[in-house]
C-alpha atoms as a PDB file:
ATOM      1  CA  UNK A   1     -31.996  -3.860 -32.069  1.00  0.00           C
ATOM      2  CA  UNK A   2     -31.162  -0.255 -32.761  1.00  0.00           C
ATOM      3  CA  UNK A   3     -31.370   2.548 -30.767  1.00  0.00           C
ATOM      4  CA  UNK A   4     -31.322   6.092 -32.680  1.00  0.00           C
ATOM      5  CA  UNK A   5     -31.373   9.604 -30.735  1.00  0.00           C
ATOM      6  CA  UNK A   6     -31.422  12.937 -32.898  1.00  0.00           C
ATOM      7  CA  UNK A   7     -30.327  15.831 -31.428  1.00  0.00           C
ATOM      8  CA  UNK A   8     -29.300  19.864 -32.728  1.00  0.00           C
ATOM      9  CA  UNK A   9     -33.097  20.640 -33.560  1.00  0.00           C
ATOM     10  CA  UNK A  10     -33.897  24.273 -33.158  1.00  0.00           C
ATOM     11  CA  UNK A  11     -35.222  27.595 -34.589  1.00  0.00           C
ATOM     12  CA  UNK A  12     -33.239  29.575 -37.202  1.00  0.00           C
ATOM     13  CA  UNK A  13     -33.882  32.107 -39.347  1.00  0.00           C
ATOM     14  CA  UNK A  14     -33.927  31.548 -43.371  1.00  0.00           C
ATOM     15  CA  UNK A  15     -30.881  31.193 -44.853  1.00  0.00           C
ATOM     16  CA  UNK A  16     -29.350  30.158 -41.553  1.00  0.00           C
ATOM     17  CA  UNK A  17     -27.564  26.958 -40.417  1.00  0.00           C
ATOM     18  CA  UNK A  18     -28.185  24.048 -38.269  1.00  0.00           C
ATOM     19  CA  UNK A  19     -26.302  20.707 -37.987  1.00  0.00           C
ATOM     20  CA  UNK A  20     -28.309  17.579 -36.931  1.00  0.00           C
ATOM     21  CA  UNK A  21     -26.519  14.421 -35.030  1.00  0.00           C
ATOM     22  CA  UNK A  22     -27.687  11.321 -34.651  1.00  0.00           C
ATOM     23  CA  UNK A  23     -26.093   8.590 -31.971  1.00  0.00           C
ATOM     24  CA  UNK A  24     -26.318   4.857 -32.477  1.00  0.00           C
ATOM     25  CA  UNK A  25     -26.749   2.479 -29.815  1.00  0.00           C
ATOM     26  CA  UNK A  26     -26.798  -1.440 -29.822  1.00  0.00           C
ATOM     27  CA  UNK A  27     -26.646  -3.629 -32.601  1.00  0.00           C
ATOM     28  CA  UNK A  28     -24.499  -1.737 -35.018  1.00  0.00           C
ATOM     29  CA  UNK A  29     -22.204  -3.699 -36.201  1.00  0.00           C
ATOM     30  CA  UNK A  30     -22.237  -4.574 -40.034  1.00  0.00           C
ATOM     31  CA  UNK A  31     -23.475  -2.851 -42.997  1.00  0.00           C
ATOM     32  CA  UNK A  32     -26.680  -0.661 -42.478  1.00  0.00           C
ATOM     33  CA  UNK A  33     -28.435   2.056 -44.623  1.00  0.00           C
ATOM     34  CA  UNK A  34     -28.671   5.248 -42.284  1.00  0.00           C
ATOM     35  CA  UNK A  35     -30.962   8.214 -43.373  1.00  0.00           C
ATOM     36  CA  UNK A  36     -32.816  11.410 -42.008  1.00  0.00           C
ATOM     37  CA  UNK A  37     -36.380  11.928 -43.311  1.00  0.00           C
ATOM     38  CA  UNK A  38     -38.791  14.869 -42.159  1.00  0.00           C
ATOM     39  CA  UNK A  39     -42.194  15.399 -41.752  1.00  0.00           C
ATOM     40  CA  UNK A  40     -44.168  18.780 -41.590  1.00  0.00           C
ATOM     41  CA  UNK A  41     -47.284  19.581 -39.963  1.00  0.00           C
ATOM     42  CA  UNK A  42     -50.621  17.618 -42.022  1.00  0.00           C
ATOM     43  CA  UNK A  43     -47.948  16.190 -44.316  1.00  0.00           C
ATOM     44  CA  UNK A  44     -46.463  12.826 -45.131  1.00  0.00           C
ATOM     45  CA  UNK A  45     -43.096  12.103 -44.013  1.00  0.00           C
ATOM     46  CA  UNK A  46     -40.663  12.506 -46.882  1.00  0.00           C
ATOM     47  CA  UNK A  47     -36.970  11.573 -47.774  1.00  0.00           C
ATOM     48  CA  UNK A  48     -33.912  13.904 -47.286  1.00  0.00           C
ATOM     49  CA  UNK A  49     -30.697  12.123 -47.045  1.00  0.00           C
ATOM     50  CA  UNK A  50     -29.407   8.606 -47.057  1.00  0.00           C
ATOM     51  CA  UNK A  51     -25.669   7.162 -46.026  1.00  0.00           C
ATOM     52  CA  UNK A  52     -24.013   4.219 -46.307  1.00  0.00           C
ATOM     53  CA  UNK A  53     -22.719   3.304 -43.234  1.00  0.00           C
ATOM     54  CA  UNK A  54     -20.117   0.289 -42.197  1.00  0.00           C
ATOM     55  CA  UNK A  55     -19.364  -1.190 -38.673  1.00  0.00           C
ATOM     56  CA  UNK A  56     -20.583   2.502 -36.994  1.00  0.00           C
ATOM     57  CA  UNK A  57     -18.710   4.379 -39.669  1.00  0.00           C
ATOM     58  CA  UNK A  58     -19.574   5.809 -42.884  1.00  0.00           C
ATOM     59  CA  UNK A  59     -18.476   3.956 -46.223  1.00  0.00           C
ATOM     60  CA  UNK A  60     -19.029   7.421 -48.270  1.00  0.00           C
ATOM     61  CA  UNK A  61     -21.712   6.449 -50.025  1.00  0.00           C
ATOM     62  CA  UNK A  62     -24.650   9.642 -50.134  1.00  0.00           C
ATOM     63  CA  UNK A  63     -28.040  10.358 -51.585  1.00  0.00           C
ATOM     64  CA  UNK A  64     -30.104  13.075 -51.601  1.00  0.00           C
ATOM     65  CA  UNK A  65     -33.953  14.403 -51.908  1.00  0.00           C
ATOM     66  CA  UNK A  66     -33.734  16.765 -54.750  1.00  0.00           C
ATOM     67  CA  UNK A  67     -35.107  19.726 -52.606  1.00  0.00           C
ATOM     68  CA  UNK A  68     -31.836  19.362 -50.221  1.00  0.00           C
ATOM     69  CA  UNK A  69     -29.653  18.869 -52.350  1.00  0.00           C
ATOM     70  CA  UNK A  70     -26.436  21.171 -52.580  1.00  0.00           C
ATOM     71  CA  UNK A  71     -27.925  22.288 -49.210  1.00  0.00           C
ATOM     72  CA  UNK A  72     -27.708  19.497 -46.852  1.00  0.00           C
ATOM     73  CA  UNK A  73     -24.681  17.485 -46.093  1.00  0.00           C
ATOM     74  CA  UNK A  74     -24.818  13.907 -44.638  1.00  0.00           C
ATOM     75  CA  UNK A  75     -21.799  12.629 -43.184  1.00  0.00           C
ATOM     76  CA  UNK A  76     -20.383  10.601 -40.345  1.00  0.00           C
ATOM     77  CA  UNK A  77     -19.298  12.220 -37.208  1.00  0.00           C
ATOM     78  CA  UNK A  78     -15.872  12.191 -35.799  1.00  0.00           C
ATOM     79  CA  UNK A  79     -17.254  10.018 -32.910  1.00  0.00           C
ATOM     80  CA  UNK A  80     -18.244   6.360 -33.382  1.00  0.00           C
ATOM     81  CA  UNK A  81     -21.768   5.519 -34.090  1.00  0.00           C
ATOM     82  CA  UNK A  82     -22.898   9.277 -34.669  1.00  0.00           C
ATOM     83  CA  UNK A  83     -24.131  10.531 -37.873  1.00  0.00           C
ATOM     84  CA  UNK A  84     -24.440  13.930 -38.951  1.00  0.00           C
ATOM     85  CA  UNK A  85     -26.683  15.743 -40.954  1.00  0.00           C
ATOM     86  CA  UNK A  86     -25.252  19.826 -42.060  1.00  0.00           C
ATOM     87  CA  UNK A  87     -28.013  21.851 -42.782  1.00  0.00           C
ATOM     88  CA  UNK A  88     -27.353  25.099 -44.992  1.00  0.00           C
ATOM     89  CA  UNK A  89     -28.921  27.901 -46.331  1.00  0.00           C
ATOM     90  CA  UNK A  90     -32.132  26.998 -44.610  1.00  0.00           C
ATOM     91  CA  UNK A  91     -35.805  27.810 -45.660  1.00  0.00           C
ATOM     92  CA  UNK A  92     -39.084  27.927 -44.589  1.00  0.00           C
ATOM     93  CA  UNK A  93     -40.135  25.016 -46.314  1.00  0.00           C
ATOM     94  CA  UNK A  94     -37.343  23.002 -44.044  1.00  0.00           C
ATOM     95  CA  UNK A  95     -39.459  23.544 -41.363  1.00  0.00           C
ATOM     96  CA  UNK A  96     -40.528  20.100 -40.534  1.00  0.00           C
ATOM     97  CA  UNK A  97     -39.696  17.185 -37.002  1.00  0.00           C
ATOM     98  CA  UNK A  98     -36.558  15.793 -38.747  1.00  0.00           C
ATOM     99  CA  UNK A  99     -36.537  11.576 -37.501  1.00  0.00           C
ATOM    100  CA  UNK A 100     -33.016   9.433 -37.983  1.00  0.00           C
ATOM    101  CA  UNK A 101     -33.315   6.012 -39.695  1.00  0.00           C
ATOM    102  CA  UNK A 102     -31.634   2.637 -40.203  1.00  0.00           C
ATOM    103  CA  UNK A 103     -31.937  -0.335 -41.860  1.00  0.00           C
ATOM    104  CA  UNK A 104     -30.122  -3.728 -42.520  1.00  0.00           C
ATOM    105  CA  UNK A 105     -28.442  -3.201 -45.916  1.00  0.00           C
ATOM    106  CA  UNK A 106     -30.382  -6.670 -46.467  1.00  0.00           C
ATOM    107  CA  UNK A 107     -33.982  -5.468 -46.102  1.00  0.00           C
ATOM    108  CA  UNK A 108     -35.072  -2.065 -47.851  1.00  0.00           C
ATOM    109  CA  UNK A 109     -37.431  -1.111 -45.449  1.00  0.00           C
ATOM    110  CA  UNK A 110     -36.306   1.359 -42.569  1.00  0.00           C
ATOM    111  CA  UNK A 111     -36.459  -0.572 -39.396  1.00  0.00           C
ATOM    112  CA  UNK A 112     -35.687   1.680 -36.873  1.00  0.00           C
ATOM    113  CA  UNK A 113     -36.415   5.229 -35.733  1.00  0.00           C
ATOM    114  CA  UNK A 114     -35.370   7.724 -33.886  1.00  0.00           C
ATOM    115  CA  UNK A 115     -37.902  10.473 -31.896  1.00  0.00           C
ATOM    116  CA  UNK A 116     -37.068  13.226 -34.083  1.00  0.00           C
ATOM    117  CA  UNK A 117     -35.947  16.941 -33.549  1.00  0.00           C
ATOM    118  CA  UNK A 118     -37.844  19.487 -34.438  1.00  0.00           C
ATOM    119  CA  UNK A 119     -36.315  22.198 -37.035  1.00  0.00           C
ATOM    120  CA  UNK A 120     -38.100  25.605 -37.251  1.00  0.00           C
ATOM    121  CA  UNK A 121     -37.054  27.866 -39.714  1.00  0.00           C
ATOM    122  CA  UNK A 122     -38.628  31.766 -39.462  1.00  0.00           C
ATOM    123  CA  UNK A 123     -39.490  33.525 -42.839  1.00  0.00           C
END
């Protein structure tokens, strides 16, 4: 199994910043698809980012939801396990519990979850 944790939720004001981590715990080893999705208040839970990701480190290997992109960075952490997500040049319509994923590069479904952070973003 895999354990996720987000962390680096908070409120900012529009066009602000905010950078998102994400720690992996147990079975990490091997080749997994990491990703953060959101989901906003009466509103399904979309795709933002996705990362390749290689015995707890990233491969370099990004995607992005077209609404984030050239705003949002995803990225491996300097520490083991941890994934990053940058945030820039925030909006309102970021606003939204942002949840880490995984899943076994085998299977395309997302496995496991995180509890998610909440981002607020004032207009």
């Amino acid at each position: 199994q895999v354990h996720l944790v987000e962390s680096g939720g908070g409120l900012v004001q529009a066009g602000g910043s905010l950078r998102l981590s994400c720690e992996a715990s147990g079975r990490t080893f091997g080749k997994f698809g990491m990703a953060w999705f959101r989901q906003a208040p009466g509103k399904e839970r979309e795709f933002v980012a996705a990362i390749t990701w290689t015995d707890g480190r990233s491969d370099g290997s990004t995607s992005y939801a077209d609404s984030v992109k050239g705003r949002f960075t995803i990225a491996g952490d300097n520490a083991e396990s941890t994934m990053a997500l940058e945030m820039n040049n925030l909006k309102p319509d970021d606003t939204a519990v942002y949840y880490c994923a995984a899943r076994e590069w085998i299977y395309e479904q997302y496995k496991f979850w995180g509890q998610g952070t909440q981002v607020t973003v004032a207009s």
